[in-house]
Protein backbone atom coordinates (compact mmCIF):
# COMPACT_ATOMS: atom_id res chain seq x y z
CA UNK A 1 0.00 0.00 0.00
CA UNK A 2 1.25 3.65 -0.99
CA UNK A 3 2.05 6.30 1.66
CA UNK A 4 -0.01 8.40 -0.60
CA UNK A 5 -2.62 8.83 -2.50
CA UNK A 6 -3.66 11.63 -4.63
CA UNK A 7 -7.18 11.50 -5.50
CA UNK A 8 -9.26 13.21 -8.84
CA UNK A 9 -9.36 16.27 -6.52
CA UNK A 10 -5.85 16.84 -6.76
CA UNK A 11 -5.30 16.18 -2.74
CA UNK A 12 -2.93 13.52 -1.45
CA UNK A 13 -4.13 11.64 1.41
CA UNK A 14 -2.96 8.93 3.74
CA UNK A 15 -2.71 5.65 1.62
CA UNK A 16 -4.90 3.66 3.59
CA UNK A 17 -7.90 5.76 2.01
CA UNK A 18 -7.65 4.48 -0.68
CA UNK A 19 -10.50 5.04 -3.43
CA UNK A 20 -13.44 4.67 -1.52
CA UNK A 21 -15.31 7.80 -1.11
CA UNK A 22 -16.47 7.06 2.57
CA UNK A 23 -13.06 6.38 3.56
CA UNK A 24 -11.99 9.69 1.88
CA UNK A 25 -14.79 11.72 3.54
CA UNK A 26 -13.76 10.38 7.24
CA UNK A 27 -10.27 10.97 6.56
CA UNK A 28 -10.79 14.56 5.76
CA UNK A 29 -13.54 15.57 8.09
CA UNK A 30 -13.01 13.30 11.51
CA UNK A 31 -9.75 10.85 11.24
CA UNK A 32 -7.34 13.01 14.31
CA UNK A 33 -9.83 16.04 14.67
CA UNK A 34 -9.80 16.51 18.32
CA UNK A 35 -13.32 15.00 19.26
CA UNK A 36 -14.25 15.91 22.76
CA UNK A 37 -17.49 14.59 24.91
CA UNK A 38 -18.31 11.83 27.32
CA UNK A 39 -20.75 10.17 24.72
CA UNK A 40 -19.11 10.82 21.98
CA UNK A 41 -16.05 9.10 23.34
CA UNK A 42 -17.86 6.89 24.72
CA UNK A 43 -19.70 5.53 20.89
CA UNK A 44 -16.05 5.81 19.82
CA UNK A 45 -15.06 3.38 22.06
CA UNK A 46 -17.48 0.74 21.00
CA UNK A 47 -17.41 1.15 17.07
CA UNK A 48 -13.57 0.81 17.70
CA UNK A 49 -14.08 -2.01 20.07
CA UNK A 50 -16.91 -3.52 17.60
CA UNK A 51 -13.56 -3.14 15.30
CA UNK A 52 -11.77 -5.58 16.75
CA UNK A 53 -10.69 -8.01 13.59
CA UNK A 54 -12.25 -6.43 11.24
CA UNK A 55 -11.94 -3.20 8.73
CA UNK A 56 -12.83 -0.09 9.75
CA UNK A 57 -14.72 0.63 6.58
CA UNK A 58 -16.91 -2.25 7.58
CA UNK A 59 -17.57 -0.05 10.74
CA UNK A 60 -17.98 3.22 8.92
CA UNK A 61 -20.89 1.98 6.62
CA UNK A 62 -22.97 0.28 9.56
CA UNK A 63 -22.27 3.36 12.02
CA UNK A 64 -25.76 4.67 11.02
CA UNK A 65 -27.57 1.58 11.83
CA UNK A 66 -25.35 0.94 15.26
CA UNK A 67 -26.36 4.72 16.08
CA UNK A 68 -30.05 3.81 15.91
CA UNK A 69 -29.88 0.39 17.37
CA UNK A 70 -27.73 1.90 20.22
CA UNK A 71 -30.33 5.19 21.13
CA UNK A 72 -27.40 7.30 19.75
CA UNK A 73 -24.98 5.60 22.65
CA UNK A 74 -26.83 7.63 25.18
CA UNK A 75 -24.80 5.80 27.63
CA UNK A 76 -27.91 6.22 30.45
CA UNK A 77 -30.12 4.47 27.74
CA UNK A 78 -27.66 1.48 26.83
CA UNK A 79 -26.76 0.63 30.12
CA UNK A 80 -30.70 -0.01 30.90
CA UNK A 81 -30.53 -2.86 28.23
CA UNK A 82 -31.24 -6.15 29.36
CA UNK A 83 -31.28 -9.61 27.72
CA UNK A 84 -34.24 -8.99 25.33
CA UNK A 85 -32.07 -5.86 23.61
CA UNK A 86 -29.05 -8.23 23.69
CA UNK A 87 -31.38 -10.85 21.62
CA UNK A 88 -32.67 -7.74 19.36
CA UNK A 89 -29.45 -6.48 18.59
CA UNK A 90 -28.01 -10.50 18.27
CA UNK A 91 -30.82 -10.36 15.51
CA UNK A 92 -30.01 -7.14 13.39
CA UNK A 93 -28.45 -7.73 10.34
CA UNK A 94 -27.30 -4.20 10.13
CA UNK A 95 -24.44 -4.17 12.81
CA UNK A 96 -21.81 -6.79 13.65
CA UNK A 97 -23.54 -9.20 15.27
CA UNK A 98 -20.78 -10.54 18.58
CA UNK A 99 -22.39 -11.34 21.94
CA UNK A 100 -19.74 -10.61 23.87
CA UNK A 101 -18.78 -7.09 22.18
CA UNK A 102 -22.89 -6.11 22.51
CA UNK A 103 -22.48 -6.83 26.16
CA UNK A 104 -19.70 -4.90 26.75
CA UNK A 105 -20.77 -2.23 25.39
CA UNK A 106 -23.84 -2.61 27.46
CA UNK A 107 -21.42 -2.97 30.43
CA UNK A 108 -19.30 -0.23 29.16
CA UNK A 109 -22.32 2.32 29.39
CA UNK A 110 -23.13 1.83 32.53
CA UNK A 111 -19.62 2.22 33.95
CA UNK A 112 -20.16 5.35 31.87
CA UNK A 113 -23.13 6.22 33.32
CA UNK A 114 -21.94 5.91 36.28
CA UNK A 115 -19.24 8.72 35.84
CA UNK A 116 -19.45 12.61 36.73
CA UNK A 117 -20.06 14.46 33.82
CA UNK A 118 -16.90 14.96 31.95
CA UNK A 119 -14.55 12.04 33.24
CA UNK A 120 -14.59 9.97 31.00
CA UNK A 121 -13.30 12.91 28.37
CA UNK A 122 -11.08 14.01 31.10
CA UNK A 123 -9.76 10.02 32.00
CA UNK A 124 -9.44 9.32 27.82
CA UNK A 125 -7.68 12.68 26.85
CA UNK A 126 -5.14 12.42 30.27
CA UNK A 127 -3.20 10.02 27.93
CA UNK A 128 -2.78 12.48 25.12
CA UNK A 129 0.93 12.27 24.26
CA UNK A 130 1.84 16.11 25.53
CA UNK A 131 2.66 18.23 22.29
CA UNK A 132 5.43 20.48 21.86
CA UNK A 133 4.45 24.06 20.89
CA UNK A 134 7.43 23.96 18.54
CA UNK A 135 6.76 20.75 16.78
CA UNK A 136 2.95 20.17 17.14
CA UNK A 137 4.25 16.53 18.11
CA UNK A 138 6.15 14.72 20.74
CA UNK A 139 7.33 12.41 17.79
CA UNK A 140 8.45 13.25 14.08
CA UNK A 141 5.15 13.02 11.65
CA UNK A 142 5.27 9.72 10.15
CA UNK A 143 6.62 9.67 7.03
CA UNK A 144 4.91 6.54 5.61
CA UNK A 145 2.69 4.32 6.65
CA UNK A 146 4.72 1.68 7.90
CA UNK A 147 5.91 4.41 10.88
CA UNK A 148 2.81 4.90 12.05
CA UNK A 149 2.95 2.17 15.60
CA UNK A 150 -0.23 -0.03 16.48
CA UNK A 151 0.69 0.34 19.75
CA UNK A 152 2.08 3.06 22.18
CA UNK A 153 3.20 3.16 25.67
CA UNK A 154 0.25 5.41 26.13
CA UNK A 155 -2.22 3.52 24.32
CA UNK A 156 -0.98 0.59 26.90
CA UNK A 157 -1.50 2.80 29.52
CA UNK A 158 -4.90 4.00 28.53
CA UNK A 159 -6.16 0.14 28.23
CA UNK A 160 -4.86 -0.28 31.66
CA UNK A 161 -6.40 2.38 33.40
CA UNK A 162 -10.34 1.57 31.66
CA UNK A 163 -9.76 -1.94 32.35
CA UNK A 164 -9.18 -1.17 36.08
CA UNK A 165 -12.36 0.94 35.86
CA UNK A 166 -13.78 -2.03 34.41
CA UNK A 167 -14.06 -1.23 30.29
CA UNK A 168 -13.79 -4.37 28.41
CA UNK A 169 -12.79 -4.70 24.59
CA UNK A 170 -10.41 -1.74 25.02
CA UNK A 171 -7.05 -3.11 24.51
CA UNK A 172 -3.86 -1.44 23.71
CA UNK A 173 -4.23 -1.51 20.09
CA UNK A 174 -7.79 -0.88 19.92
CA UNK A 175 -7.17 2.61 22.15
CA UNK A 176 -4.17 3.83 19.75
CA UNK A 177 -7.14 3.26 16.62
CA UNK A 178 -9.39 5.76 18.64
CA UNK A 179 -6.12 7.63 20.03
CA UNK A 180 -5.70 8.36 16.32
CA UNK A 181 -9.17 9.12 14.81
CA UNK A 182 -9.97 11.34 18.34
CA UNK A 183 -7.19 13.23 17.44
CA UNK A 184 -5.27 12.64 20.58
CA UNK A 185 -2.38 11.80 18.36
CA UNK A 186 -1.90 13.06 14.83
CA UNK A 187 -0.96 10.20 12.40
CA UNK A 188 -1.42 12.03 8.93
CA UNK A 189 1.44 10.52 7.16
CA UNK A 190 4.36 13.74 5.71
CA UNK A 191 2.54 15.19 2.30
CA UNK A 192 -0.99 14.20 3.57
CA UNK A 193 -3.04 17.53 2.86
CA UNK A 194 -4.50 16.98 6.57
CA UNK A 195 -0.99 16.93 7.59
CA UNK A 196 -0.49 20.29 6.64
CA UNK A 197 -3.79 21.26 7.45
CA UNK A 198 -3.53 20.27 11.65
């Protein structure tokens, strides 16, 4: 896979965008925007979780239908889901259909729920590498793909400190994916129009 792409547009982006036009529109308008917000963190964490072994594009195109099946991950409305929502959403074609990631993220809400407003954004974003006013960075952009890590010592970190709280399906490399599209870390690859846009 190429470092870069340059579309019909005449903008080079990140090669893993390749030529699907969802892909492209994510890339551009959410993938390392800072997003900020206990629920929107919080439906973050279980697309990315829902992730797990799979593509992300897979994710993208059923987000609408997980957003309706999941009340729009009003995390006081999924945590009051009990074993007849677990059966309805086993049933729905439109999502990805795993027991044990719909019941974490059942789980998940109500240890969300369960927060003061504001800690889980607070908790999520005290893991954000700290970023050098000169560079923008604590590390050098990447310049290809292949630079960009799967894991970080504060994606570990981050998995460590929700699974104490209780958080399942949030493993190290599962927390650098939403580390990267929350924006906590900027992985636009050197040339990337993004990367000279953040």
């Amino acid at each position: 896979m190429s470092s870069l792409l340059t579309a019909s547009d005449g903008l080079a982006r990140c090669g893993w965008v390749g030529n699907d036009d969802e892909y492209r529109r994510y890339h551009d308008e959410e993938w390392g925007r800072p997003l900020h917000g206990d629920r929107s963190l919080f439906e973050k964490m279980a697309l990315e979780g829902f992730q797990a072994g799979l593509s992300w594009i897979t994710i993208l195109r059923k987000r609408p239908r997980f957003r309706e099946v999941f009340a729009g991950f009003d995390p006081e409305i999924v945590a009051a889901f009990g074993p007849d929502d677990v059966e309805r959403l086993m049933s729905d074609a439109g999502i990805i259909r795993n027991r044990a990631k719909i019941e974490a993220t059942i789980s998940n809400a109500a240890i969300v729920r369960d927060m003061a407003d504001g800690d889980l954004d607070a908790l999520m974003w005290s893991f954000a590498p700290v970023r050098d006013a000169a560079t923008a960075s604590d590390r050098p952009r990447p310049r290809e793909l292949g630079d960009v890590p799967a894991v970080t010592s504060e994606s570990t970190a981050l998995s460590k400190a929700l699974r104490a709280r209780g958080f399942r399906f949030v493993g190290p490399t599962t927390m650098y994916a939403l580390m990267q599209s929350a924006g906590m870390v900027d992985d636009h690859v050197e040339g990337c129009w993004r990367a000279q846009d953040s």
